[in-house]
N, C-alpha and C. Protein backbone atom coordinates (compact mmCIF):
# COMPACT_ATOMS: atom_id res chain seq x y z
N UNK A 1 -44.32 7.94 23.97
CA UNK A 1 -43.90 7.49 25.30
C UNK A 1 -44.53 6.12 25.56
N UNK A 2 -44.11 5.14 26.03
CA UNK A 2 -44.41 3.98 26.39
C UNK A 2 -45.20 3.99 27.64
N UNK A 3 -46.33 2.88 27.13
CA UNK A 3 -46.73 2.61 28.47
C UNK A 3 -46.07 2.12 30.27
N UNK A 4 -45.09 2.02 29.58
CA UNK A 4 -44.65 1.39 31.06
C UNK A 4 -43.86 2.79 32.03
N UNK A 5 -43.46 3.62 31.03
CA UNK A 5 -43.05 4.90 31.48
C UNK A 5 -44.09 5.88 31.82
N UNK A 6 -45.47 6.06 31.09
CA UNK A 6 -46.30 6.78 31.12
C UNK A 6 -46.68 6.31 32.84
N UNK A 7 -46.92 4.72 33.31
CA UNK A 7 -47.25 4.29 34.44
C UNK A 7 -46.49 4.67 35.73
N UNK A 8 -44.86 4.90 35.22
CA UNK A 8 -44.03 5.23 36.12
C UNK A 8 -44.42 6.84 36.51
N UNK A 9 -43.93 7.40 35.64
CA UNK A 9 -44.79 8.74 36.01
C UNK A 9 -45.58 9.31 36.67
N UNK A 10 -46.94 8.82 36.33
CA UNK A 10 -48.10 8.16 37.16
C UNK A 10 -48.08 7.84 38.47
N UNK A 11 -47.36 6.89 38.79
CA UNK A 11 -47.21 6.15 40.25
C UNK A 11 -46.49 7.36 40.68
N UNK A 12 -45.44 7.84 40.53
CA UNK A 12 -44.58 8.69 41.21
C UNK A 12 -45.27 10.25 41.20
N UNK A 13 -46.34 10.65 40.71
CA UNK A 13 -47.66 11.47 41.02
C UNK A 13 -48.10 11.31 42.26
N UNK A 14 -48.74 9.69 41.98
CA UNK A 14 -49.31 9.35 42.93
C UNK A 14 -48.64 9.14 44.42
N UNK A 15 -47.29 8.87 44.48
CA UNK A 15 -46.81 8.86 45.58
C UNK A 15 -46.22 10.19 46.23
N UNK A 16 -46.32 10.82 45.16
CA UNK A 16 -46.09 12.56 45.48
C UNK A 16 -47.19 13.23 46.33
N UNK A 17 -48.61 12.78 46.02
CA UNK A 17 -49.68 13.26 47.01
C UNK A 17 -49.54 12.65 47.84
N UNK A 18 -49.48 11.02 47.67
CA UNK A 18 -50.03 9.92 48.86
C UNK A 18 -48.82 10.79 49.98
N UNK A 19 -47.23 10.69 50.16
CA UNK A 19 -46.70 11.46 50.59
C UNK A 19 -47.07 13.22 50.88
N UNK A 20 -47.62 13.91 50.49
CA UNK A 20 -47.78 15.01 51.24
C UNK A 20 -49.38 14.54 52.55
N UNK A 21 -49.87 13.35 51.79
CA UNK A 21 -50.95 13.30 53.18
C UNK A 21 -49.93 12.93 54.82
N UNK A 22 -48.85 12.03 54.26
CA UNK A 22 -48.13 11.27 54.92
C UNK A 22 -47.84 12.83 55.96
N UNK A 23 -47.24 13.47 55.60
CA UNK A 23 -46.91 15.02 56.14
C UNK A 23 -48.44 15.31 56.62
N UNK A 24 -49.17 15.41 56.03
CA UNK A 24 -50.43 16.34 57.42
C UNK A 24 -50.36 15.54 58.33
N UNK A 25 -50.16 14.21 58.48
CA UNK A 25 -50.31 13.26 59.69
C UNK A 25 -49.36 13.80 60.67
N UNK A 26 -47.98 13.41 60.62
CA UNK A 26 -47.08 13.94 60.87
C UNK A 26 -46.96 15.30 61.66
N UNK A 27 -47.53 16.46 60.80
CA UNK A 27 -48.14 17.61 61.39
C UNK A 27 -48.96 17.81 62.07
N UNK A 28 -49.92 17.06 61.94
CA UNK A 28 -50.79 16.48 63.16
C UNK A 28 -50.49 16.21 64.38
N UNK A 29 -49.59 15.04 64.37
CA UNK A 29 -48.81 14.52 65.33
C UNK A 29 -48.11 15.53 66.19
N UNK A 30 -47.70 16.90 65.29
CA UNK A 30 -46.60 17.44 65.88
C UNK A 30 -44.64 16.69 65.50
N UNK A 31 -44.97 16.00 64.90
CA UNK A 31 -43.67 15.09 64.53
C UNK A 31 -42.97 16.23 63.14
N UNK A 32 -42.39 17.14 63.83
CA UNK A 32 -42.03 18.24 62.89
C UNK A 32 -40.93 17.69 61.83
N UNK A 33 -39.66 16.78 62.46
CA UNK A 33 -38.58 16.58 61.18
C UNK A 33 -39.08 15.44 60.83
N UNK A 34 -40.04 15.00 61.03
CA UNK A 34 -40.68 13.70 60.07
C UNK A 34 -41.55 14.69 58.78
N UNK A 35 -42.29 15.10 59.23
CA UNK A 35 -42.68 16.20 58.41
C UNK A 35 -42.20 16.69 57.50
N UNK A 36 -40.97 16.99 57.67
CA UNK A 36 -39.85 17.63 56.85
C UNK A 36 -39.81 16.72 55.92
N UNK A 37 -39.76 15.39 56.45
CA UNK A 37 -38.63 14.21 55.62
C UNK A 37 -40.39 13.70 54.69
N UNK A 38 -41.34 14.13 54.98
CA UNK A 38 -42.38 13.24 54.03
C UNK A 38 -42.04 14.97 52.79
N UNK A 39 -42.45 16.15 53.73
CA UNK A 39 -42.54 17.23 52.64
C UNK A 39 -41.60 16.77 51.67
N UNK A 40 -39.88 16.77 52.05
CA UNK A 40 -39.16 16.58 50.74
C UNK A 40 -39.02 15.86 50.08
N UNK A 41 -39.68 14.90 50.40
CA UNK A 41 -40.18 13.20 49.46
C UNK A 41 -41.30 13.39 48.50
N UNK A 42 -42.41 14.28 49.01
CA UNK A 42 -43.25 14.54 47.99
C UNK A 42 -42.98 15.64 47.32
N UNK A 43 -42.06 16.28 47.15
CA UNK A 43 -41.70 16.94 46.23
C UNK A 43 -40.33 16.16 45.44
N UNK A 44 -39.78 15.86 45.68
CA UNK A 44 -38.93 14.85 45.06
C UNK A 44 -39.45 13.68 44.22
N UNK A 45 -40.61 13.28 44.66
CA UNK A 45 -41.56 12.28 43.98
C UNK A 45 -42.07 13.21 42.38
N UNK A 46 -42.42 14.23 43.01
CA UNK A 46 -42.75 14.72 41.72
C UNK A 46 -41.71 15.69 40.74
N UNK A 47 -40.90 16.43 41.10
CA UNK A 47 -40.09 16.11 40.70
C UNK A 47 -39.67 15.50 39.40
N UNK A 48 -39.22 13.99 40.13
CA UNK A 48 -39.03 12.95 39.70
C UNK A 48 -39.77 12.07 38.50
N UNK A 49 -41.21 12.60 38.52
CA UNK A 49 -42.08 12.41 37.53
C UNK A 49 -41.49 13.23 36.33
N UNK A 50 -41.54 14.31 36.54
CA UNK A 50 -41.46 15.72 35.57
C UNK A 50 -40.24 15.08 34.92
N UNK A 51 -39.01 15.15 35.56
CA UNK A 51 -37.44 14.99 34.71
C UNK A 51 -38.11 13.44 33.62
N UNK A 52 -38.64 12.56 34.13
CA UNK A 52 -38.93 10.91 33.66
C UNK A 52 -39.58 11.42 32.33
N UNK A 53 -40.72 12.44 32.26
CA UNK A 53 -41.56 12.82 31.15
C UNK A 53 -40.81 13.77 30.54
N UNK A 54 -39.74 14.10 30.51
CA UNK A 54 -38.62 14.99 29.90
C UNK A 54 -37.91 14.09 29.35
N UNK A 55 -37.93 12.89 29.15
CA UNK A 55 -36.71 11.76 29.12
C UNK A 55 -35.28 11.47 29.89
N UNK A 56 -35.30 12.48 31.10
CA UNK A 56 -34.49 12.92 31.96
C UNK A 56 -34.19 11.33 33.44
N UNK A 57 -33.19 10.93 33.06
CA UNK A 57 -33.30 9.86 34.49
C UNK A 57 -31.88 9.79 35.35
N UNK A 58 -31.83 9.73 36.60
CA UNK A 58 -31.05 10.10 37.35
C UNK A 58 -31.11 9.05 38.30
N UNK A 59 -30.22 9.14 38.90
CA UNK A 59 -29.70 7.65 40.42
C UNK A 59 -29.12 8.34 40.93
N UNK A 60 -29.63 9.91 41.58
CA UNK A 60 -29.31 10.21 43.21
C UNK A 60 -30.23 11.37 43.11
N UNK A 61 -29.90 11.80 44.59
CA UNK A 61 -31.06 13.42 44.95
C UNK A 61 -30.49 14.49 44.44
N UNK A 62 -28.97 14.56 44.23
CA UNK A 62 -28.17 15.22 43.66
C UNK A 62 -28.14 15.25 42.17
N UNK A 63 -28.34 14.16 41.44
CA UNK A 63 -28.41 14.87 40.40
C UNK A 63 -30.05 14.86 39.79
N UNK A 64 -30.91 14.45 41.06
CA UNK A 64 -32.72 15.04 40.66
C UNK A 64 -32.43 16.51 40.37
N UNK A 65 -31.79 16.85 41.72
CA UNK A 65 -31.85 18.34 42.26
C UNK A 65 -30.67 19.02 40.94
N UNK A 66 -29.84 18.54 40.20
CA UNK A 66 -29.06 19.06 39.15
C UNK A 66 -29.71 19.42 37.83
N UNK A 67 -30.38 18.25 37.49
CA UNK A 67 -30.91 17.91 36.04
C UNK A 67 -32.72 19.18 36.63
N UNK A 68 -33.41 19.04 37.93
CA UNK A 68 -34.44 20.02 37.46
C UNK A 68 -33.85 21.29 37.26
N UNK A 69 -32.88 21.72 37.59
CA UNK A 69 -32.50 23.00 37.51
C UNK A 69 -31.98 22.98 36.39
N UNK A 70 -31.14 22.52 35.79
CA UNK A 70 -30.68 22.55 34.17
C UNK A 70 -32.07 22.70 33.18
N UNK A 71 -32.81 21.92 33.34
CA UNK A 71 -33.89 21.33 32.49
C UNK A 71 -35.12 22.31 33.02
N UNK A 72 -35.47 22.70 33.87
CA UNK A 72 -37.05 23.56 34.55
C UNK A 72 -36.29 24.55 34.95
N UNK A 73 -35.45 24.73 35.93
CA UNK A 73 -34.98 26.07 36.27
C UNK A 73 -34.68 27.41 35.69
N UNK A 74 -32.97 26.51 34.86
CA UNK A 74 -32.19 27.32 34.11
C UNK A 74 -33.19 27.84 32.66
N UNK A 75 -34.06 27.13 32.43
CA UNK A 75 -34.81 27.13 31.02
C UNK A 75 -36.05 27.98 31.28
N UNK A 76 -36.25 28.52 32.71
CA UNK A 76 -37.34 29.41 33.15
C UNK A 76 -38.93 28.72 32.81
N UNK A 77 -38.82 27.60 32.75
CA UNK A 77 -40.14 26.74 33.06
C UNK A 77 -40.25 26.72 34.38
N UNK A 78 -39.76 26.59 35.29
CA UNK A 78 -40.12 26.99 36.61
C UNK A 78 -39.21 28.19 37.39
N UNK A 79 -39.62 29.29 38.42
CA UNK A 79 -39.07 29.68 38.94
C UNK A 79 -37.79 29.49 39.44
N UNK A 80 -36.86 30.59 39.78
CA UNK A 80 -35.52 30.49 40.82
C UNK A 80 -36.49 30.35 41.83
N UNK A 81 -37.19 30.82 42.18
CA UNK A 81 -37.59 30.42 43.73
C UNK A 81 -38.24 28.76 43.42
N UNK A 82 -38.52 28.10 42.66
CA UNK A 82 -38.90 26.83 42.51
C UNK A 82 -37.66 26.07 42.78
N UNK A 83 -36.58 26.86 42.20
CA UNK A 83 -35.45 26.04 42.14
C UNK A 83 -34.75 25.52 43.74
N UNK A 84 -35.23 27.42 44.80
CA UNK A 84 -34.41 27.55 45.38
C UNK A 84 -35.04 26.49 46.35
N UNK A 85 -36.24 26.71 46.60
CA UNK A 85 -37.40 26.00 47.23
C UNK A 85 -36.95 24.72 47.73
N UNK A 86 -36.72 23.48 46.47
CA UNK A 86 -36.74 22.14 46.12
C UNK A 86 -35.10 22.06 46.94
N UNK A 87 -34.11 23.11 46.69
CA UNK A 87 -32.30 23.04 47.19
C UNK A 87 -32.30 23.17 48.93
N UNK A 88 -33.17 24.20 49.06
CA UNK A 88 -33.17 24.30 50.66
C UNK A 88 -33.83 22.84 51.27
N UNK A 89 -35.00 22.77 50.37
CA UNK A 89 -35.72 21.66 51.33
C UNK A 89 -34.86 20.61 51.44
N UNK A 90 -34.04 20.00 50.22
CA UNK A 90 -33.52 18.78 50.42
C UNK A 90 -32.16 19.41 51.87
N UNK A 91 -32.21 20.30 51.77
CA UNK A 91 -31.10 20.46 52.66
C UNK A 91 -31.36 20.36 54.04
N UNK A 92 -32.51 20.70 54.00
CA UNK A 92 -33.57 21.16 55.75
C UNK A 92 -33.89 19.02 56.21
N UNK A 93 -34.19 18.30 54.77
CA UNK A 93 -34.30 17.10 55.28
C UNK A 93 -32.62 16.60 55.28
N UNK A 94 -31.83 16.54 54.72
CA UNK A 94 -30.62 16.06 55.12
C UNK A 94 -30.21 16.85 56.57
N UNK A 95 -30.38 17.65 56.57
CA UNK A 95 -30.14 18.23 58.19
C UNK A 95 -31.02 17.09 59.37
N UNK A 96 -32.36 17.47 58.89
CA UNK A 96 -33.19 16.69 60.29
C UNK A 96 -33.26 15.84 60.13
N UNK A 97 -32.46 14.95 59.05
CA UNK A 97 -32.45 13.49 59.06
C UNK A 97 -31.06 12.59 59.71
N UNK A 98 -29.72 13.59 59.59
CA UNK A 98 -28.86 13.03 60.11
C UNK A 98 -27.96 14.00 60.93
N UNK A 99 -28.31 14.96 61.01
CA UNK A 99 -27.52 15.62 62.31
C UNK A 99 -28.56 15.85 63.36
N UNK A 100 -27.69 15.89 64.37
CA UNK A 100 -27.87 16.37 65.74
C UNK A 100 -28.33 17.50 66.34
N UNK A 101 -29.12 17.27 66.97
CA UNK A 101 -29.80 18.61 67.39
C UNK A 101 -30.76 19.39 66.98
N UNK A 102 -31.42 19.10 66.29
CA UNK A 102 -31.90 19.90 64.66
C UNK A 102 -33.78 19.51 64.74
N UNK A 103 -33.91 20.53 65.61
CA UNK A 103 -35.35 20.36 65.93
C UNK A 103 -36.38 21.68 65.03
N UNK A 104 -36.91 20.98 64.00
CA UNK A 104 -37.81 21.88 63.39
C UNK A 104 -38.91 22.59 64.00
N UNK A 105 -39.35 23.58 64.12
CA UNK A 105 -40.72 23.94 64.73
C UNK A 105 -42.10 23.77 63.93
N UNK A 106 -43.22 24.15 64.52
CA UNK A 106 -44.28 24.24 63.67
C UNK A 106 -44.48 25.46 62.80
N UNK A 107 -44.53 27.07 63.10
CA UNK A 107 -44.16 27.57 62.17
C UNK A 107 -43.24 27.23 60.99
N UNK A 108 -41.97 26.54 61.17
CA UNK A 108 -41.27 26.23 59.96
C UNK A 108 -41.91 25.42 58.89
N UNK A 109 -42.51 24.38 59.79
CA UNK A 109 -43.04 23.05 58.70
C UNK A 109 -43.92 23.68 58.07
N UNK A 110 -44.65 24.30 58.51
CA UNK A 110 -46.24 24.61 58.04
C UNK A 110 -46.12 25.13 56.62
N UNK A 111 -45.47 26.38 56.86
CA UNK A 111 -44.60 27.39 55.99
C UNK A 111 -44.01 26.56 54.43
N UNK A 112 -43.06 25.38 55.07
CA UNK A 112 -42.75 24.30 54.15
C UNK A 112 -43.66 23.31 53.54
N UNK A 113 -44.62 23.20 54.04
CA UNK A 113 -45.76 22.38 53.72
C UNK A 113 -47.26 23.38 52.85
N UNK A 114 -46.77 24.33 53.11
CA UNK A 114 -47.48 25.31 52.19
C UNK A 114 -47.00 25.20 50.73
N UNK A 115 -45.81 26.10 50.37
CA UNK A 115 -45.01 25.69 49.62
C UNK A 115 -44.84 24.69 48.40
N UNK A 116 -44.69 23.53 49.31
CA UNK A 116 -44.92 22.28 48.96
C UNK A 116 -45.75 21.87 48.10
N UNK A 117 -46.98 22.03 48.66
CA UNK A 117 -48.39 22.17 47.90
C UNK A 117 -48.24 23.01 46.66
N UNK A 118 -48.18 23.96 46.42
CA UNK A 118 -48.02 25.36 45.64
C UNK A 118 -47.09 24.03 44.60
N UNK A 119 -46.07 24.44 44.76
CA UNK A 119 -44.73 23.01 44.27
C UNK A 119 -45.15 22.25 43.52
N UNK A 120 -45.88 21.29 44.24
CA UNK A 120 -46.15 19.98 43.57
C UNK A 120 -47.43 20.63 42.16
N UNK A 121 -48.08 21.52 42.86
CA UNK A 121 -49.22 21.66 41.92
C UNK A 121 -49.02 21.98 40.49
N UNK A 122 -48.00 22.67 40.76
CA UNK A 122 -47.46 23.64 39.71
C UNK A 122 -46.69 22.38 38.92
N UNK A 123 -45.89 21.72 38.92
CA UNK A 123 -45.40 20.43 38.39
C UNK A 123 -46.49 19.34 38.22
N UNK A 124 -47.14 18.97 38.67
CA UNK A 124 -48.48 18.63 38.02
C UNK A 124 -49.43 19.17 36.69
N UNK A 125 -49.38 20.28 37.21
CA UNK A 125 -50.45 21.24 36.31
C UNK A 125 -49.07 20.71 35.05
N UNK A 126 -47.47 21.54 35.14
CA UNK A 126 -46.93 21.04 33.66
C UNK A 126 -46.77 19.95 33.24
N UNK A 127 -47.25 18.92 33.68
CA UNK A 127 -47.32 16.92 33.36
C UNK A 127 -48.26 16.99 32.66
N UNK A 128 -49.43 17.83 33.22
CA UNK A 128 -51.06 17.65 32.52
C UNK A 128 -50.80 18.79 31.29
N UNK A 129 -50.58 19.91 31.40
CA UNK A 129 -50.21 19.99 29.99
C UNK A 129 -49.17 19.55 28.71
N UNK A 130 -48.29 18.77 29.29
CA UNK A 130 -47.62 17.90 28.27
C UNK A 130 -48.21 16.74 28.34
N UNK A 131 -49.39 16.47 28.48
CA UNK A 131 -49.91 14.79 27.58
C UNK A 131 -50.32 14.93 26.15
């Protein structure tokens, strides 16, 4: 693997945590569908790492969300509930990002921001064992 890919990877780790802090703020705040929209970014960030160190590369959320499930899902490297997890969330942020009305609570986020954590770790932990 090349250095310049190994770095990409890397950064998109790193913006996978830096983003879930982005979310405790947020939660903090009480700013629940912002919340939403950092949770499904830092899981998408990483993600996004994982498919890159697979040789896997994609140009939309749709086919992030296609290729992990072909590649981690369907192949039982990660859970159906990993799968289902990553499908709802992007759906919960396309909801509170462009429709109307669509007020998340704090039980929900929290719940999602639990998760999340669990999520990312677990896709981490398999980055660190494929070096």
């Amino acid at each position: 693997m090349t250095g310049d890919l190994e770095d990409l990877i890397q950064y998109r780790i790193s913006r996978s945590s830096e983003t879930l802090r982005e979310a405790e703020t947020m939660i903090q705040n009480k700013f629940w569908n912002a919340a939403v929209n950092r949770i499904y970014y830092a899981c998408y960030y990483a993600v996004s790492a994982l498919l890159l160190k697979k040789g896997v590369e994609t140009n939309s959320h749709k086919g992030i969300r296609q290729m992990f499930g072909l590649h981690f899902i369907q192949s039982e490297v990660l859970t159906k509930e990993d799968g289902r997890f990553f499908s709802d969330l992007y759906d919960r942020r396309q909801t509170g990002d462009y429709d109307d009305f669509i007020l998340y609570d704090e039980e929900t986020v929290l719940k999602l921001y639990e998760k999340a954590n669990g999520f990312t770790n677990r896709i981490i932990a398999l980055l660190e064992l494929n070096n």
